[in-house]
N, C-alpha and C. Protein backbone atom coordinates (compact mmCIF):
# COMPACT_ATOMS: atom_id res chain seq x y z
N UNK A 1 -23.41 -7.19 7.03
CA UNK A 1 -23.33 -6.38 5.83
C UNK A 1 -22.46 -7.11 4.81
N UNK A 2 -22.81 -7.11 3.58
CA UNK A 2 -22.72 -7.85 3.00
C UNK A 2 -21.18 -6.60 1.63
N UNK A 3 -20.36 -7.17 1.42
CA UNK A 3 -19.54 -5.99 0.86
C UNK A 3 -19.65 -6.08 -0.62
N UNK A 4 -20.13 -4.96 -1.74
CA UNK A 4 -20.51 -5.31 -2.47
C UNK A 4 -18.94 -4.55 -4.12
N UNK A 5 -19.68 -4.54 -5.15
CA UNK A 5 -18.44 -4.45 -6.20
C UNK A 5 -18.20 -2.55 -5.63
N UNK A 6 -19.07 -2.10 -5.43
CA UNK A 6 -19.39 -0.90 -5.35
C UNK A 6 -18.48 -0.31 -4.32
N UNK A 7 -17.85 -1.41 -2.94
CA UNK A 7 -17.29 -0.67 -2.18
C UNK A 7 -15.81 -0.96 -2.14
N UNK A 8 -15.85 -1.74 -3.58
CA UNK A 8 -14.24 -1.88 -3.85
C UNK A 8 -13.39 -0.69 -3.64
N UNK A 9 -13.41 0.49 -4.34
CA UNK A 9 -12.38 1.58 -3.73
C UNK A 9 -11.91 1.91 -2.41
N UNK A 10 -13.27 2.20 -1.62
CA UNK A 10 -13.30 2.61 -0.01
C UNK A 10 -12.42 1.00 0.94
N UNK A 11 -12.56 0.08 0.10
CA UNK A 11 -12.16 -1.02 0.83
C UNK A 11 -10.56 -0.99 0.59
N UNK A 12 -10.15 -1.07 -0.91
CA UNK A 12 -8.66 -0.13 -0.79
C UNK A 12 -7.97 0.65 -0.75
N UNK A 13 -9.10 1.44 -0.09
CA UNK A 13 -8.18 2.47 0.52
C UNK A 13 -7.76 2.33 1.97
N UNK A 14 -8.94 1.61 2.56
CA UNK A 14 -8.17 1.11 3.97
C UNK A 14 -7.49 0.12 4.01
N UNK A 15 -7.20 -0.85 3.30
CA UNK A 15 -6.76 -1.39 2.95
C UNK A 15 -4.37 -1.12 2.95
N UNK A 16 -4.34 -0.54 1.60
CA UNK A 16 -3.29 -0.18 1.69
C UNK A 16 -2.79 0.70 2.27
N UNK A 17 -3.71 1.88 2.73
CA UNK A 17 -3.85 3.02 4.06
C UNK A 17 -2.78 2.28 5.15
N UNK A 18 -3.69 1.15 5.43
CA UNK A 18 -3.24 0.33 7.01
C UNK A 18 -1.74 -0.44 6.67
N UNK A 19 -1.71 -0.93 5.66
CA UNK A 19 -0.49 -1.47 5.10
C UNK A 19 0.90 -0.65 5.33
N UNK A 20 0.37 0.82 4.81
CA UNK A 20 1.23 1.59 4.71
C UNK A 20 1.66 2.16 6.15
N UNK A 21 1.09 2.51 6.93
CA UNK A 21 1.16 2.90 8.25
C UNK A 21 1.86 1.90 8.78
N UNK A 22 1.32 0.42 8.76
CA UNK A 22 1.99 -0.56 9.39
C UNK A 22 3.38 -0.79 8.88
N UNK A 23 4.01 -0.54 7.94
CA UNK A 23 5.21 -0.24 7.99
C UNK A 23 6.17 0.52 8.15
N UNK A 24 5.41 1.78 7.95
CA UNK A 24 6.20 3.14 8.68
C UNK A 24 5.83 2.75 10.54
N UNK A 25 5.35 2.19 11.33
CA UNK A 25 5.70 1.77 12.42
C UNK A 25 6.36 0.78 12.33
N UNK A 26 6.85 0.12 11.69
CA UNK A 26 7.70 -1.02 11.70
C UNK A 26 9.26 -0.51 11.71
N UNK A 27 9.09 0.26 10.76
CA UNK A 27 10.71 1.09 10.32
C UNK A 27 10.99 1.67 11.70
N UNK A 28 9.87 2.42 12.28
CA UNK A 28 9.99 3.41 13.28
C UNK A 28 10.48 2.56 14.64
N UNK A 29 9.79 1.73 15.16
CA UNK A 29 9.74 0.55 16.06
C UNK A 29 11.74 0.19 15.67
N UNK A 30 11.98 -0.47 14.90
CA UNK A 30 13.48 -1.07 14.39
C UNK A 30 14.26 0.65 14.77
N UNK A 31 14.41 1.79 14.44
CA UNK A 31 15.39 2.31 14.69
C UNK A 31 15.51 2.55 16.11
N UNK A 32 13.44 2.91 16.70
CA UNK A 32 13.96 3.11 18.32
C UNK A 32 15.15 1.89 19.16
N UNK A 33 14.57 0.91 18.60
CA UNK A 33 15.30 -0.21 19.52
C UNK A 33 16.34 -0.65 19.14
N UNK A 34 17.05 -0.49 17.49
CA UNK A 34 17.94 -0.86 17.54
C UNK A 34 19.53 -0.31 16.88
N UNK A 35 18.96 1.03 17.22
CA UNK A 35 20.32 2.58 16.37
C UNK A 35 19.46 3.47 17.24
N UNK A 36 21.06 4.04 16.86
CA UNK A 36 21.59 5.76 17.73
C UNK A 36 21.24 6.46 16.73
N UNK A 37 19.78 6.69 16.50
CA UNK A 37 19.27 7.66 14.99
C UNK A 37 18.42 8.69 16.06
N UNK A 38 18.94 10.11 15.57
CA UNK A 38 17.74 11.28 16.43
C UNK A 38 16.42 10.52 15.47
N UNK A 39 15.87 11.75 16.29
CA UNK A 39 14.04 11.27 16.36
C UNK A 39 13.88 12.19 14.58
N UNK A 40 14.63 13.28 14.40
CA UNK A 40 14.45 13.97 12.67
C UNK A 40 14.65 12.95 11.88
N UNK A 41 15.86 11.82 11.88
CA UNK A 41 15.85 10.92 11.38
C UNK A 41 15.04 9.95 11.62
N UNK A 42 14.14 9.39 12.58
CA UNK A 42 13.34 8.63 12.57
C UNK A 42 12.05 8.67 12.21
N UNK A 43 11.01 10.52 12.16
CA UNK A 43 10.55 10.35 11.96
C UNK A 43 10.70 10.44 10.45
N UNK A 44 11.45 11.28 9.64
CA UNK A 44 12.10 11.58 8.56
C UNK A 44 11.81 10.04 7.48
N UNK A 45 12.04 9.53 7.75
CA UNK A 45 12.16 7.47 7.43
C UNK A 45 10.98 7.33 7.34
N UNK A 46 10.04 7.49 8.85
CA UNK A 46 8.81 6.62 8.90
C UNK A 46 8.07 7.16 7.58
N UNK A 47 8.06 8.73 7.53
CA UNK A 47 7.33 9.50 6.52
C UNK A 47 7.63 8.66 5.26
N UNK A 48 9.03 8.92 4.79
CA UNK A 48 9.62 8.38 3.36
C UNK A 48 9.00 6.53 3.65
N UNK A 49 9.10 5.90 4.63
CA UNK A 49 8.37 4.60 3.98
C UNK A 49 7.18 4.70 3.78
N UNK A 50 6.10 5.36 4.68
CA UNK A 50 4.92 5.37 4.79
C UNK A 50 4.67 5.98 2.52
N UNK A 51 5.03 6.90 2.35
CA UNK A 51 4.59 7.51 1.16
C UNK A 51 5.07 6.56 -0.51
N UNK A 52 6.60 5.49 0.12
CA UNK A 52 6.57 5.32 -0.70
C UNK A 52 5.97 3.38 -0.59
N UNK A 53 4.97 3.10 0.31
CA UNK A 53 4.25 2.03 0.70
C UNK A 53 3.07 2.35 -0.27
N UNK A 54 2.94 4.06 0.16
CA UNK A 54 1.55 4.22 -0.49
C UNK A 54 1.68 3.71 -2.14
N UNK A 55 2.58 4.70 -2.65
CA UNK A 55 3.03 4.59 -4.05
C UNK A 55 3.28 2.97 -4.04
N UNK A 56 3.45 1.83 -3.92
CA UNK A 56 3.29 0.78 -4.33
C UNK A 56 2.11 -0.03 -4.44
N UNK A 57 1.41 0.09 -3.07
CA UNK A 57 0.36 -0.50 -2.75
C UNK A 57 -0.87 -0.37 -3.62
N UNK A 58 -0.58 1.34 -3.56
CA UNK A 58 -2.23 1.66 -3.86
C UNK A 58 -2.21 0.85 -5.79
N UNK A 59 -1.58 0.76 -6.91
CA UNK A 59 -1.79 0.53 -8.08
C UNK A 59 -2.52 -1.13 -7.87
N UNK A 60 -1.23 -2.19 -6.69
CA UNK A 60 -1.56 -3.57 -6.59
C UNK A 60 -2.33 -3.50 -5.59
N UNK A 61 -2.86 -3.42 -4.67
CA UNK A 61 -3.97 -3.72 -3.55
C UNK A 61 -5.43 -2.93 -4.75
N UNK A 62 -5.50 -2.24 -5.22
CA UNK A 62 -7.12 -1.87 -5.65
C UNK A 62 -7.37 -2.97 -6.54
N UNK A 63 -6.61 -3.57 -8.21
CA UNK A 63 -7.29 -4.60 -8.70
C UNK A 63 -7.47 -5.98 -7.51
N UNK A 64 -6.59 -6.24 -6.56
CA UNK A 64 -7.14 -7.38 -6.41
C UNK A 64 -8.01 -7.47 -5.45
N UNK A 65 -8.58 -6.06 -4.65
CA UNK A 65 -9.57 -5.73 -4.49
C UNK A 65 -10.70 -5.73 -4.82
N UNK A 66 -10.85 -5.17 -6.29
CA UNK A 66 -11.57 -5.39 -7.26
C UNK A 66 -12.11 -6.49 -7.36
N UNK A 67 -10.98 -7.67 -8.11
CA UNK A 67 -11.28 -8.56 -8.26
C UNK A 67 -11.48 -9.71 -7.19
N UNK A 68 -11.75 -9.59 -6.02
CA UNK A 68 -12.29 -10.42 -5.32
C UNK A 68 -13.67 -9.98 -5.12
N UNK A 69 -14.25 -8.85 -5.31
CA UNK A 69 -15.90 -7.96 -5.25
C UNK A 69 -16.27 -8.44 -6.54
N UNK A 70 -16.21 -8.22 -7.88
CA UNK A 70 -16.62 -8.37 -9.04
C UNK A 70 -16.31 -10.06 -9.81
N UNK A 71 -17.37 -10.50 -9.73
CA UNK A 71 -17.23 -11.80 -10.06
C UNK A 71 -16.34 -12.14 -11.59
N UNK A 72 -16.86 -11.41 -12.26
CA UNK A 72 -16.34 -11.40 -13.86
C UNK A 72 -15.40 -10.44 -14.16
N UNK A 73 -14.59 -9.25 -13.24
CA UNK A 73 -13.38 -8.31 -13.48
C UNK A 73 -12.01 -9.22 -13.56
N UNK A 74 -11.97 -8.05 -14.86
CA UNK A 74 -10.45 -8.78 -15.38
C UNK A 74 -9.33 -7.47 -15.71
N UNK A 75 -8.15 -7.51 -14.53
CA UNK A 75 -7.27 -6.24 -14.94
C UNK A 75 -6.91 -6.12 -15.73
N UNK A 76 -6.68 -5.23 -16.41
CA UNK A 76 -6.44 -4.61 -17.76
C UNK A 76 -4.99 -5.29 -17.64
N UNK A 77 -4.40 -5.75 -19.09
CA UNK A 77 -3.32 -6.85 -19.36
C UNK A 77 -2.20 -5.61 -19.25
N UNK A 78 -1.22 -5.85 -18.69
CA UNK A 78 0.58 -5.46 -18.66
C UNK A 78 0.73 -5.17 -20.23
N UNK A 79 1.33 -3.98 -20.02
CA UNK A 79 1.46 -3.49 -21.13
C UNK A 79 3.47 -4.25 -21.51
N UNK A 80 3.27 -4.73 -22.98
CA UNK A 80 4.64 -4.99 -23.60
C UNK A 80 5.46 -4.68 -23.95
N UNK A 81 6.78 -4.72 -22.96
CA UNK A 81 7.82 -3.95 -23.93
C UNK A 81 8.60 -4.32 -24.78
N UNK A 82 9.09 -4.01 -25.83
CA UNK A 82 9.23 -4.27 -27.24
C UNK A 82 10.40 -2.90 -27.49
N UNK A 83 11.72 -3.91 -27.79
CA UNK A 83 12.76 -3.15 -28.62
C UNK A 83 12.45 -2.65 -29.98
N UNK A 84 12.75 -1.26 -29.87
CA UNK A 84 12.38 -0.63 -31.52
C UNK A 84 13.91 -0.45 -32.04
């Protein structure tokens, strides 16, 4: 199967989905083995990384998603900030 421009979204969403998970087990993994943290605090963490993985990922993982499916996509340019 051949992956086309069309399945750019569905592709980042598993994409940073898995990203995100994989570091809320990472966080989770580091406190079992290496702190005296209860499990409210551990899972407490995994949650807060997992959500704020999502909140990063998902804006940068979809264009370059994108742009590896769409031969000619170009992300919309960074907006400038400018002292008034």
């Amino acid at each position: 199967m051949k992956l086309q421009a069309k399945d750019a979204g569905l592709l980042s969403t598993v994409a940073y989905t898995a990203g995100s998970l994989l570091a809320a087990l990472i966080f989770l993994l580091a406190t079992v083995l290496t702190g005296d943290y209860g499990w409210v605090s551990r899972i407490g963490g995994a949650v807060w990384i997992f959500a704020l993985s999502m909140i990063i990922l998902m804006p940068t993982v979809t264009p370059l998603v994108r742009g590896r499916l769409e031969p000619g996509y170009q992300p919309p340019p960074a907006e400038e900030h400018t002292r008034h």
